[in-house]
PDB file of N, CA and C in Angstrom:
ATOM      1  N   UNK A   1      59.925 358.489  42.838  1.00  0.00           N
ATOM      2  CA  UNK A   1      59.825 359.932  42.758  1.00  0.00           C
ATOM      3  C   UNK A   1      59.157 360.299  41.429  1.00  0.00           C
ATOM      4  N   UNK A   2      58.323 361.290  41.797  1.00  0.00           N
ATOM      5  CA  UNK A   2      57.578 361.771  40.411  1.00  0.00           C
ATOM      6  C   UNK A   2      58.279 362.971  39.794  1.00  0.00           C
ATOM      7  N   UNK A   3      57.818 363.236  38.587  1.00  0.00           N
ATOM      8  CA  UNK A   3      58.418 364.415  38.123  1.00  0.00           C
ATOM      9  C   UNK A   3      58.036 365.792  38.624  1.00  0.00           C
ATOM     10  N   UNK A   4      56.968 365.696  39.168  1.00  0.00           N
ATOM     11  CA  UNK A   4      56.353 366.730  39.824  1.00  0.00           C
ATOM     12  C   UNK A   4      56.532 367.023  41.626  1.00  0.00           C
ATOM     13  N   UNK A   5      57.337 365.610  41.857  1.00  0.00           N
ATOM     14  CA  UNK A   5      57.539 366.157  43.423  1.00  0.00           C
ATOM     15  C   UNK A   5      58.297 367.200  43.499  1.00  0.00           C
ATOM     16  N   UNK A   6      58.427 368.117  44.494  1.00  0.00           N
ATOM     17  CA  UNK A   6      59.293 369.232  45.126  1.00  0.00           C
ATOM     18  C   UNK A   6      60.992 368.029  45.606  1.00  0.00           C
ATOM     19  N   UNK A   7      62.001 368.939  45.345  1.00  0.00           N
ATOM     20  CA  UNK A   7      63.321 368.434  46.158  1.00  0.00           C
ATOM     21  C   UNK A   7      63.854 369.046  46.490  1.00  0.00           C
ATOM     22  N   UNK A   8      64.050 368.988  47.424  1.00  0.00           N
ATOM     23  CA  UNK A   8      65.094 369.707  48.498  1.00  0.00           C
ATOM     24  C   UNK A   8      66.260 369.437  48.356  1.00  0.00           C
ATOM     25  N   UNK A   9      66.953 370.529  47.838  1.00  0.00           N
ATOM     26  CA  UNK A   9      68.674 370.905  47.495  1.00  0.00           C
ATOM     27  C   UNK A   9      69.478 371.231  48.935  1.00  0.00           C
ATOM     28  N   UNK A  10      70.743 370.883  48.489  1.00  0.00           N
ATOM     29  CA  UNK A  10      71.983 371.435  49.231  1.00  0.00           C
ATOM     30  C   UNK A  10      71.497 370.922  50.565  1.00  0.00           C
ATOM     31  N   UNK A  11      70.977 370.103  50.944  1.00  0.00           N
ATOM     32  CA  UNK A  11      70.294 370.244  52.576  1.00  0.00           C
ATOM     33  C   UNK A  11      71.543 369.881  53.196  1.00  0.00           C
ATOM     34  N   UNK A  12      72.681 369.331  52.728  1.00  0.00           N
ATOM     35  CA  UNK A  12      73.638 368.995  53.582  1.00  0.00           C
ATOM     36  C   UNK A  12      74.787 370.503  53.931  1.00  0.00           C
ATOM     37  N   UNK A  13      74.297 371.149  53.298  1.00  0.00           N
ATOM     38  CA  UNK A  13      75.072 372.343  52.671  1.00  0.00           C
ATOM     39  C   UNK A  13      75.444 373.142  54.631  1.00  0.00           C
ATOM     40  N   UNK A  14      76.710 374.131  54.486  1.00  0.00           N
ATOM     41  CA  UNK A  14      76.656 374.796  55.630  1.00  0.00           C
ATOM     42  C   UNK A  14      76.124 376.554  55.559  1.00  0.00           C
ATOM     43  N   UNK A  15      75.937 376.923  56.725  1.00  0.00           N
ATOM     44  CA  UNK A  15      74.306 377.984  56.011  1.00  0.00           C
ATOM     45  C   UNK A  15      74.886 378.608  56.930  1.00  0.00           C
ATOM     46  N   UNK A  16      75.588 378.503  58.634  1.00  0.00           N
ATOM     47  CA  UNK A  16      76.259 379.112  59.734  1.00  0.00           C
ATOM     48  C   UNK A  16      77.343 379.255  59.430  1.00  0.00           C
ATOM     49  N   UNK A  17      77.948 380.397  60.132  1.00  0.00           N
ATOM     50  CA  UNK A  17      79.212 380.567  59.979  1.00  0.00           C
ATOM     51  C   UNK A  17      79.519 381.510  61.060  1.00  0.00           C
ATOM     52  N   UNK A  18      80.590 381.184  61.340  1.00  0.00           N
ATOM     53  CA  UNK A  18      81.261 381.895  62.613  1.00  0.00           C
ATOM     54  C   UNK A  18      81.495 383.589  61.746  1.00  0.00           C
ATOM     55  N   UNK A  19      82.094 384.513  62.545  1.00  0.00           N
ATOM     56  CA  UNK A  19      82.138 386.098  61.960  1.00  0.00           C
ATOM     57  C   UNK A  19      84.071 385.856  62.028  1.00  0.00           C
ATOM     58  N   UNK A  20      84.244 384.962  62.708  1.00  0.00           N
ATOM     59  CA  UNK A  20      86.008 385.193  62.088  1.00  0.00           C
ATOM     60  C   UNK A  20      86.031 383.880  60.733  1.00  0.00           C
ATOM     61  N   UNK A  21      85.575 382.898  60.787  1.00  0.00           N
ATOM     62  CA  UNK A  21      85.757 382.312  59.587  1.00  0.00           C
ATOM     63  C   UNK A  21      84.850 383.250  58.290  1.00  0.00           C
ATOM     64  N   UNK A  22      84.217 383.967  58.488  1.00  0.00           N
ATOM     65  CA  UNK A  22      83.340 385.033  57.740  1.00  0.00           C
ATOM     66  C   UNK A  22      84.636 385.536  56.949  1.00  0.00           C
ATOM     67  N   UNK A  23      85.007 386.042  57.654  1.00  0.00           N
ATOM     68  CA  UNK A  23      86.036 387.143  58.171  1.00  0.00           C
ATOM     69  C   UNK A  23      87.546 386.633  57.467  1.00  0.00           C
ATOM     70  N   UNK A  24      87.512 385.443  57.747  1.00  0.00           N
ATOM     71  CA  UNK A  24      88.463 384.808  57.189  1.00  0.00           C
ATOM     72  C   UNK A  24      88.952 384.472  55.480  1.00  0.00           C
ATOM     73  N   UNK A  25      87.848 384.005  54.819  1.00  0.00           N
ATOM     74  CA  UNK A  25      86.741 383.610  53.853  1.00  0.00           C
ATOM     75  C   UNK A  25      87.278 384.919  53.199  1.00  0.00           C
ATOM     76  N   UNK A  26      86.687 386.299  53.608  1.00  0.00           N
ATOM     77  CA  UNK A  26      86.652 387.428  53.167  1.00  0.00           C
ATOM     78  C   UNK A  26      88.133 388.217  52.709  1.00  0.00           C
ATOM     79  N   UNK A  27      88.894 387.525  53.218  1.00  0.00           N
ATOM     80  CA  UNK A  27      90.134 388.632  53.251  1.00  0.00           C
ATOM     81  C   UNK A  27      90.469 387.110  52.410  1.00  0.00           C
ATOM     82  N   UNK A  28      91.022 386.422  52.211  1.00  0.00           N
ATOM     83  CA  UNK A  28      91.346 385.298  50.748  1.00  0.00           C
ATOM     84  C   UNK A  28      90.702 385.487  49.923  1.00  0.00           C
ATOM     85  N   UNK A  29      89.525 385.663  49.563  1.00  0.00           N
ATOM     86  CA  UNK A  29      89.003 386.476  48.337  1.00  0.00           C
ATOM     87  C   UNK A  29      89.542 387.595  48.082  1.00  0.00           C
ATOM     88  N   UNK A  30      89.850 388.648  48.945  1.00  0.00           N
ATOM     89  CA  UNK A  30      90.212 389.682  48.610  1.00  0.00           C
ATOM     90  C   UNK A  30      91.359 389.882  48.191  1.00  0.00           C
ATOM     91  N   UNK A  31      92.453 388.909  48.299  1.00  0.00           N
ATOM     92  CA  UNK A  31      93.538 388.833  47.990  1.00  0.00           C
ATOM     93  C   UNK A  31      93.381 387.870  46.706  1.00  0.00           C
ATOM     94  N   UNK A  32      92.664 387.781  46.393  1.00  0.00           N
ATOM     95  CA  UNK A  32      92.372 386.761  44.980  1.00  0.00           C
ATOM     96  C   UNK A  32      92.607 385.439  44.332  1.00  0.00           C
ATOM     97  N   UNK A  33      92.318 384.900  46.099  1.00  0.00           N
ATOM     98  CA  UNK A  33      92.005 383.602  45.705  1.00  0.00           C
ATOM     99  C   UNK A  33      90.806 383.269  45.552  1.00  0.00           C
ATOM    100  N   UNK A  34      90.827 381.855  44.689  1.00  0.00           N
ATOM    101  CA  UNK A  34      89.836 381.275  43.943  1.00  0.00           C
ATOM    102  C   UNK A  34      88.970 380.444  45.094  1.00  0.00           C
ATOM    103  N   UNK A  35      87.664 379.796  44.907  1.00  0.00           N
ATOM    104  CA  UNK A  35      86.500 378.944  45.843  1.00  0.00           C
ATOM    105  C   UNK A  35      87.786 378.119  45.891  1.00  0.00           C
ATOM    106  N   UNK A  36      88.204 377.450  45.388  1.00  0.00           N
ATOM    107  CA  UNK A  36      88.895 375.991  45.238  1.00  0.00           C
ATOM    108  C   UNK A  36      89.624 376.275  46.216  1.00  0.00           C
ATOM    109  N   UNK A  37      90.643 376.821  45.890  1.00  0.00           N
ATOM    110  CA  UNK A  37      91.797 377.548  47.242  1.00  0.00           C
ATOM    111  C   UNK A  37      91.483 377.590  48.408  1.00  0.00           C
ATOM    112  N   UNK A  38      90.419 378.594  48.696  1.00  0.00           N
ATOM    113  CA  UNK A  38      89.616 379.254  50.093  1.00  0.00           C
ATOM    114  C   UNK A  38      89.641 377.619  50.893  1.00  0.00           C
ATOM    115  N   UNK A  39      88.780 377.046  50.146  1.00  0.00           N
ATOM    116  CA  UNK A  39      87.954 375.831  50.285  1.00  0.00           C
ATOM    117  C   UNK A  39      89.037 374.541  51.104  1.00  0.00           C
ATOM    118  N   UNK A  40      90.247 374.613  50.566  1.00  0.00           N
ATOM    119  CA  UNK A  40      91.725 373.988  50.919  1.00  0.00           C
ATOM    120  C   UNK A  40      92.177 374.421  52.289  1.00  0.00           C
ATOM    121  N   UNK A  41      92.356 375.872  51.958  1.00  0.00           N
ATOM    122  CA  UNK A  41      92.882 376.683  53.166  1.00  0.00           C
ATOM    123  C   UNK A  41      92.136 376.321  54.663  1.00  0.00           C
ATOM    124  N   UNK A  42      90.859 376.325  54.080  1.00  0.00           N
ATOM    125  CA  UNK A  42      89.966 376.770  55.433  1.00  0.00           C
ATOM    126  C   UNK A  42      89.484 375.424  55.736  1.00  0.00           C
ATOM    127  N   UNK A  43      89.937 373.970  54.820  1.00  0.00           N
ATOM    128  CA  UNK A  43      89.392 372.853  55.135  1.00  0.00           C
ATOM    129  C   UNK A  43      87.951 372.802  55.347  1.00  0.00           C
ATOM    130  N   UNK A  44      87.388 373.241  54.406  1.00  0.00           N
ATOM    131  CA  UNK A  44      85.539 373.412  54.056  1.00  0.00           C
ATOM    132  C   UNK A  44      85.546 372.663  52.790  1.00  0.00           C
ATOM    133  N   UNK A  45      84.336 372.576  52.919  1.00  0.00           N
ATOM    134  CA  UNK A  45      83.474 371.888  51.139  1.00  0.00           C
ATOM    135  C   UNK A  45      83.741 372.839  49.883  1.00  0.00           C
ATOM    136  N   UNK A  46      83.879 372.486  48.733  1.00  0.00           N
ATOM    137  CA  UNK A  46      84.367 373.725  47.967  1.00  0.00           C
ATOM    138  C   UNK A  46      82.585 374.393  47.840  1.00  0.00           C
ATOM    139  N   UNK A  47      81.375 373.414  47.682  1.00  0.00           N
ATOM    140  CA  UNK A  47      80.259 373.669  47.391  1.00  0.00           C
ATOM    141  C   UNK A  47      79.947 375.051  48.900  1.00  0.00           C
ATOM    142  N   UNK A  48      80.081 374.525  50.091  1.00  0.00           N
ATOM    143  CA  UNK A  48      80.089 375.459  51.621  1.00  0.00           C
ATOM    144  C   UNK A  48      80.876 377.110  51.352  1.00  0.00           C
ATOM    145  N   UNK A  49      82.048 376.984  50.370  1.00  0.00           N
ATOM    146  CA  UNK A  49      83.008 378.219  50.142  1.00  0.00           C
ATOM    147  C   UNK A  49      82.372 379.018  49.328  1.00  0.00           C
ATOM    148  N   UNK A  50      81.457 378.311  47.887  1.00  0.00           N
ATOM    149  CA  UNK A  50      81.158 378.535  46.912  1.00  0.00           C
ATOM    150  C   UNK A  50      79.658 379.309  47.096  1.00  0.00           C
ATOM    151  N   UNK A  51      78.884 379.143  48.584  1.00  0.00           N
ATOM    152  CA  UNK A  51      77.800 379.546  48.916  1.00  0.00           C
ATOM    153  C   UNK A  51      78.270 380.858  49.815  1.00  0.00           C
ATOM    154  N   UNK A  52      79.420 380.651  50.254  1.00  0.00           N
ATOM    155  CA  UNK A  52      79.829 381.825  51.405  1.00  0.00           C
ATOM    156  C   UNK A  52      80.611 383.091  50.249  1.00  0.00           C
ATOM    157  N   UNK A  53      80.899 382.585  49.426  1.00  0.00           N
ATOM    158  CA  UNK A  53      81.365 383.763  48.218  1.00  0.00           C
ATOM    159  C   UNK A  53      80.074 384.494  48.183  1.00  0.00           C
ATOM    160  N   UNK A  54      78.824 383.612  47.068  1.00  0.00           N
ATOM    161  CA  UNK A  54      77.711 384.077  47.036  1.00  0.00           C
ATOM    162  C   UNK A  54      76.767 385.549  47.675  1.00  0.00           C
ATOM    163  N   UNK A  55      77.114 385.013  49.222  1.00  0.00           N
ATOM    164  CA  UNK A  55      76.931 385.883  50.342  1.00  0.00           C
ATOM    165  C   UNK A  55      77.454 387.127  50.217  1.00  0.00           C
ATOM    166  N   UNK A  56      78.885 386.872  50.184  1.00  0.00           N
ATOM    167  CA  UNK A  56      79.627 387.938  50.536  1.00  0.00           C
ATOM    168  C   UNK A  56      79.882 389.213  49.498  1.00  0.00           C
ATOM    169  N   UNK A  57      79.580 388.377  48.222  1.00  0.00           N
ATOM    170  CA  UNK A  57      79.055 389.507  47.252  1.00  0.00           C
ATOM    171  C   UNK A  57      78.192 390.269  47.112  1.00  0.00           C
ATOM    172  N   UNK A  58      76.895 389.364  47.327  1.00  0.00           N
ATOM    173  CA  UNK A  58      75.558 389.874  47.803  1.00  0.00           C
ATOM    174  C   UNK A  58      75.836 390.849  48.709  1.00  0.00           C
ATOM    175  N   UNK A  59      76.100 390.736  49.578  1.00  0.00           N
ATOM    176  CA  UNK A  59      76.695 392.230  50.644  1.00  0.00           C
ATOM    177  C   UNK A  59      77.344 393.179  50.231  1.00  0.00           C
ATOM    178  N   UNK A  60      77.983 392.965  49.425  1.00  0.00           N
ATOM    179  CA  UNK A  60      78.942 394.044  48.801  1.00  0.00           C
ATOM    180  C   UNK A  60      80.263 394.264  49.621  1.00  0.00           C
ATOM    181  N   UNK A  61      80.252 392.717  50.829  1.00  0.00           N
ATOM    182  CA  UNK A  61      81.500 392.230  51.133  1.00  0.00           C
ATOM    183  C   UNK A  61      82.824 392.329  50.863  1.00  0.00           C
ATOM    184  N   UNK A  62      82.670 391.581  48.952  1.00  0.00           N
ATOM    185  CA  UNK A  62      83.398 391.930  48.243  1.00  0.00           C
ATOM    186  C   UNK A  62      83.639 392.491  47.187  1.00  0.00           C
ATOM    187  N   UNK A  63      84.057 392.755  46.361  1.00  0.00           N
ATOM    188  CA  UNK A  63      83.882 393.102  44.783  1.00  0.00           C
ATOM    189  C   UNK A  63      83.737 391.608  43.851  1.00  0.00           C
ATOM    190  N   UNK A  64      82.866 391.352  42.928  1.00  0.00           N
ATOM    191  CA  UNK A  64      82.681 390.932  42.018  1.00  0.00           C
ATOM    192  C   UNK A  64      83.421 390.982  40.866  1.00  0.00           C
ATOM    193  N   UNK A  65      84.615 389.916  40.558  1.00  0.00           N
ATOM    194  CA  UNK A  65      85.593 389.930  39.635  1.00  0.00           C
ATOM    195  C   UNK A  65      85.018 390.378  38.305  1.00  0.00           C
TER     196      UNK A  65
END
């Protein structure tokens, strides 16, 4: 690999999501749990929880601590 090739991140990463695990995801944040937690609860990747936070802020889903 050169220093100049392109790499492709996260490709293993999960990008779908059902609207009740959405949904799910959403209301444990809101109650103020942490990625780590969610991530336990919902038996996901903490990196998969940590991208679905992302989201859900971006939306204005949730509030931003």
């Amino acid at each position: 690999m050169r220093k100049t090739d392109s790499i492709l991140i996260l490709e293993e990463a999960k990008f779908i999501w059902s609207w009740e695990r959405l949904e799910l995801a959403r209301q444990l944040f809101s109650k103020g749990y942490k990625p780590t937690q969610v991530a336990k609860i919902m038996r996901e990747d903490v990196l998969d929880i940590g991208l679905l936070l992302l989201h859900l802020m971006d939306k204005g889903w949730i509030e931003c601590a």
